[in-house]
N, C-alpha and C. Protein backbone atom coordinates (compact mmCIF):
# COMPACT_ATOMS: atom_id res chain seq x y z
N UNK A 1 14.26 96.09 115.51
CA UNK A 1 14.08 96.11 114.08
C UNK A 1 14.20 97.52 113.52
N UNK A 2 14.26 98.49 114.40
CA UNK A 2 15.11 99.84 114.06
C UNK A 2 15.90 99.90 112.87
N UNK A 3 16.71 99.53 113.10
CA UNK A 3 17.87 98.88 112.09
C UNK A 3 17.47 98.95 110.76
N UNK A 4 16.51 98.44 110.43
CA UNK A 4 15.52 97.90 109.24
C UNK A 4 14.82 99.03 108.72
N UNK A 5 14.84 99.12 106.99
CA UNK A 5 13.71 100.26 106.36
C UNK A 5 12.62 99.49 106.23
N UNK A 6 12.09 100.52 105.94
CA UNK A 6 10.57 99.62 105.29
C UNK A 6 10.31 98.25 104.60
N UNK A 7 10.85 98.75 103.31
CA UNK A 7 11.17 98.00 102.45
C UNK A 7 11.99 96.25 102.93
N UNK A 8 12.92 96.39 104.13
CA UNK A 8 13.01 95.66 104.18
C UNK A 8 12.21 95.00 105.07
N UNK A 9 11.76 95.05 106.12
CA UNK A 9 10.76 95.08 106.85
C UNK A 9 9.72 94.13 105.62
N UNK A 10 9.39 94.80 105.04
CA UNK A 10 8.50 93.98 104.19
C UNK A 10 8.63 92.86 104.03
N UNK A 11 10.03 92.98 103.04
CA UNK A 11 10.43 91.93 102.38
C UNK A 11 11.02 90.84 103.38
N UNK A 12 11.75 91.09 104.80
CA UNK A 12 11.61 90.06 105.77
C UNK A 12 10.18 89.40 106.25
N UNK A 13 8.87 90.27 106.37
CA UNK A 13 7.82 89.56 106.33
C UNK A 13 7.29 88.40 105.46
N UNK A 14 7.57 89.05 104.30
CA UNK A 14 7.29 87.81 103.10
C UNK A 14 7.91 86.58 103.28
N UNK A 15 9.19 87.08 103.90
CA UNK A 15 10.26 85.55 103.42
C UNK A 15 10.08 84.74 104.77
N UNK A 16 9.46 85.47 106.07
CA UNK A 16 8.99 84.98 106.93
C UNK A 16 7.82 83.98 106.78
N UNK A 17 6.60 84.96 106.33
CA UNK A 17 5.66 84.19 105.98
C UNK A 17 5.71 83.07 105.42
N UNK A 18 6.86 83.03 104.23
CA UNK A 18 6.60 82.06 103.38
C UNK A 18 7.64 80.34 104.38
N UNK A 19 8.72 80.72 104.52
CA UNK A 19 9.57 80.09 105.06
C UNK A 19 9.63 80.42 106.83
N UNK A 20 9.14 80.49 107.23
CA UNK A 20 9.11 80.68 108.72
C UNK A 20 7.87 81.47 109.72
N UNK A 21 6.96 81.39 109.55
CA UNK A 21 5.91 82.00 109.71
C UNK A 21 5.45 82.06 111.76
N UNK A 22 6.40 80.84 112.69
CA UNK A 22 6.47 80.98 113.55
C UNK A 22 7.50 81.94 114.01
N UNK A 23 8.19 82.75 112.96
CA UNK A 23 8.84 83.72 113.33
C UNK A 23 8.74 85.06 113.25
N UNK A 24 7.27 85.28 112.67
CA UNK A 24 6.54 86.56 112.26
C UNK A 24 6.58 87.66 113.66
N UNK A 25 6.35 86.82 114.59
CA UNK A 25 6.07 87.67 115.90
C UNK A 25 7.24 89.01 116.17
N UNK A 26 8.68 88.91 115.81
CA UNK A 26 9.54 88.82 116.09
C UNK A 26 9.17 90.84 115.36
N UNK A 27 8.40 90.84 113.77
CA UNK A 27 7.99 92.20 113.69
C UNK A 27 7.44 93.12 114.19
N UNK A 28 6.46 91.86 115.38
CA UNK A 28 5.50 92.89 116.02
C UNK A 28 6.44 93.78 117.34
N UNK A 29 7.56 93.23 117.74
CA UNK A 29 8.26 93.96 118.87
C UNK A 29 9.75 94.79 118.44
N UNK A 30 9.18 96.16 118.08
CA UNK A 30 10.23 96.79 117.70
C UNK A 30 11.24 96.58 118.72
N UNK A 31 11.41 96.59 119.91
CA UNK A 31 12.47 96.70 120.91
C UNK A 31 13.02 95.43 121.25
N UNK A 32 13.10 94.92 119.96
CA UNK A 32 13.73 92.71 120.18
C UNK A 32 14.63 92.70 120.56
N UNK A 33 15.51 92.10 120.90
CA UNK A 33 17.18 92.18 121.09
C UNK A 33 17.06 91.02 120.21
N UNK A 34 17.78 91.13 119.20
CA UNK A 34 18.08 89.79 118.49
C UNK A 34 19.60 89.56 118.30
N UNK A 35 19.55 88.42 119.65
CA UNK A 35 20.81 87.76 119.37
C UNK A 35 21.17 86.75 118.33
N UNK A 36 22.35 85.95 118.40
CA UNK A 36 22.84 85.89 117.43
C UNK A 36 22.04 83.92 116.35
N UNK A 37 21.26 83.81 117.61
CA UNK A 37 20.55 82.21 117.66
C UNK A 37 19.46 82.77 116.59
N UNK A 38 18.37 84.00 116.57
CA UNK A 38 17.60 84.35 116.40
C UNK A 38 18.22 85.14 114.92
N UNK A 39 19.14 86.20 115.00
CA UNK A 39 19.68 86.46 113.98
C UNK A 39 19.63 85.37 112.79
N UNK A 40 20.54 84.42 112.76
CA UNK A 40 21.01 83.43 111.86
C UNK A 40 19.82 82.63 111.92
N UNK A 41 18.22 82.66 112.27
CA UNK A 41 16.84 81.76 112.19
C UNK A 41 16.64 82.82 111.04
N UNK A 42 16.60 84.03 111.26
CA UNK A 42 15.70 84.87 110.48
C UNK A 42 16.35 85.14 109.01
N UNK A 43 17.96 84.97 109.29
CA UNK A 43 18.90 85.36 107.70
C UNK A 43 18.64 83.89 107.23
N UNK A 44 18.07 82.65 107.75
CA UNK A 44 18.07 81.74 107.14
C UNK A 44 16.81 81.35 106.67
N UNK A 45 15.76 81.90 107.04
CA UNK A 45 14.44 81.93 105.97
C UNK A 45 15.10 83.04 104.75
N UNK A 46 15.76 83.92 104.83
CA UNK A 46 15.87 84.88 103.89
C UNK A 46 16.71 84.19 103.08
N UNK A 47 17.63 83.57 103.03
CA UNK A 47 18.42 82.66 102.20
C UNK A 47 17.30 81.42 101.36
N UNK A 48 16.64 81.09 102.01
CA UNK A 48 15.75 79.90 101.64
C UNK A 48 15.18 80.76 100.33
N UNK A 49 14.65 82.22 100.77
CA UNK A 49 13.81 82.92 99.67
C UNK A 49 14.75 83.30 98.22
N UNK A 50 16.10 83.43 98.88
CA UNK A 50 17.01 83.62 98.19
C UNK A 50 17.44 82.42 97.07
N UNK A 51 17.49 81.39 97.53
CA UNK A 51 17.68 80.23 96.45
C UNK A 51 16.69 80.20 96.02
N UNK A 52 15.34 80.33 96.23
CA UNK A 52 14.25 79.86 95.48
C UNK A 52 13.97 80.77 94.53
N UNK A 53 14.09 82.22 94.51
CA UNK A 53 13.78 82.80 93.68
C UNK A 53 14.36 84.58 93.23
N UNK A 54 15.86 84.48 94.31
CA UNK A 54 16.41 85.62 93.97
C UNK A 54 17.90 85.35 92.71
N UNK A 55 17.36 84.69 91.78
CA UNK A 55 18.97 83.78 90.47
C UNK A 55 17.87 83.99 89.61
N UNK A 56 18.58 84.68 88.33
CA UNK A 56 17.94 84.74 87.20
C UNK A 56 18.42 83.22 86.45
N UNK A 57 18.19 83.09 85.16
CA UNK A 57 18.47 81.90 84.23
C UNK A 57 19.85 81.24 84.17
N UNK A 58 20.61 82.33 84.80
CA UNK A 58 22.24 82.61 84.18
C UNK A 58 22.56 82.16 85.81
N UNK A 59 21.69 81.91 86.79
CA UNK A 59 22.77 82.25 88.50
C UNK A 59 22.73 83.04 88.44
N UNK A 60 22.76 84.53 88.10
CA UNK A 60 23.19 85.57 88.46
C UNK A 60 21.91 86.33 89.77
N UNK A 61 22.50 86.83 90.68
CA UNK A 61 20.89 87.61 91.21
C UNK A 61 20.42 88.44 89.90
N UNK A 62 19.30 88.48 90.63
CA UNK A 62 18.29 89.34 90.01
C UNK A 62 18.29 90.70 91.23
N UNK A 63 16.89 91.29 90.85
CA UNK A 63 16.88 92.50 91.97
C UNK A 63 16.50 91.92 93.12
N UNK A 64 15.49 91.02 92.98
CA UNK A 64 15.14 90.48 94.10
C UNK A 64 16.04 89.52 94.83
N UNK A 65 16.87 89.13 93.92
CA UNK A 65 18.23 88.71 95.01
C UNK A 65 19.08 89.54 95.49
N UNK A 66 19.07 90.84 94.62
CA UNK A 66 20.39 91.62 95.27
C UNK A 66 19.09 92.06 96.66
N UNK A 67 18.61 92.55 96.69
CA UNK A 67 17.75 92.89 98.15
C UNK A 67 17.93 92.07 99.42
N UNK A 68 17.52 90.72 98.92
CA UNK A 68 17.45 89.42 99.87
C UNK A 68 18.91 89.38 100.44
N UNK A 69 20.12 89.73 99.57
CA UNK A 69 21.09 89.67 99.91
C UNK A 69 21.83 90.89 100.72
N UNK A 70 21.64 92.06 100.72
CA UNK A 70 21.19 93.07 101.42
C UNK A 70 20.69 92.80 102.73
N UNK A 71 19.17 92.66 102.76
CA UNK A 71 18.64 92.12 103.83
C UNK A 71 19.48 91.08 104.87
N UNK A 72 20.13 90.18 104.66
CA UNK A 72 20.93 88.95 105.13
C UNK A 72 21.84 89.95 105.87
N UNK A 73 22.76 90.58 104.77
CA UNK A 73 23.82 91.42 105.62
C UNK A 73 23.54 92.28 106.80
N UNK A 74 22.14 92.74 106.72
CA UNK A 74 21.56 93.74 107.37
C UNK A 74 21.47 93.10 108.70
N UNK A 75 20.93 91.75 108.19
CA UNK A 75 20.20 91.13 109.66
C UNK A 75 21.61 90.46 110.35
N UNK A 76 22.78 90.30 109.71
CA UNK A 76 24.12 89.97 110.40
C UNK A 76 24.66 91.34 110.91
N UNK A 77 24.31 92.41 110.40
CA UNK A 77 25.03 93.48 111.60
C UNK A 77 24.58 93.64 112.54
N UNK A 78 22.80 93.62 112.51
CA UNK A 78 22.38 93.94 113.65
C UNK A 78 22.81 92.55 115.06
N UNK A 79 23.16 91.47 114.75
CA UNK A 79 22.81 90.99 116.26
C UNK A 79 24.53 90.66 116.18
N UNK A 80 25.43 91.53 115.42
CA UNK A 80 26.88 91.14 114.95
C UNK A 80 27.70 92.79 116.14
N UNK A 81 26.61 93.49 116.48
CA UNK A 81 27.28 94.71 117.06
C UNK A 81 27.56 95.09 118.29
């Protein structure tokens, strides 16, 4: 989870918590190897957070979607390298 700032770090906790919470563990071991099964578990709670509440009125993201969407990409390079 190197890879990862703070910020996102966070904000993968939240979207964990909220949508995947048997996958929390996964913060506590900086030295994970996250392949690509585990990758696409974790960008897919972040997507879940993403439809639910990163689209303003219009579809458009908001900030909190451009992040979530960020985050996604983030978590596809790392187990993509």
């Amino acid at each position: 989870m190197n890879e990862l700032n703070d910020t996102m770090i966070l904000l993968l906790k939240q979207c964990l918590g909220t949508h995947r919470p048997d996958l929390l563990w996964v913060l506590d071991d900086s030295e994970i190897d996250i392949d690509e099964k585990l990758g696409n578990e974790l960008r897919s709670a972040v997507s879940e957070e993403l439809i639910e509440r990163g689209f303003d009125k219009n579809d458009e993201p908001n900030q909190l979607g451009i992040d979530l969407e960020n985050l996604i990409d983030q978590l596809g390079r790392i187990f993509m390298k």
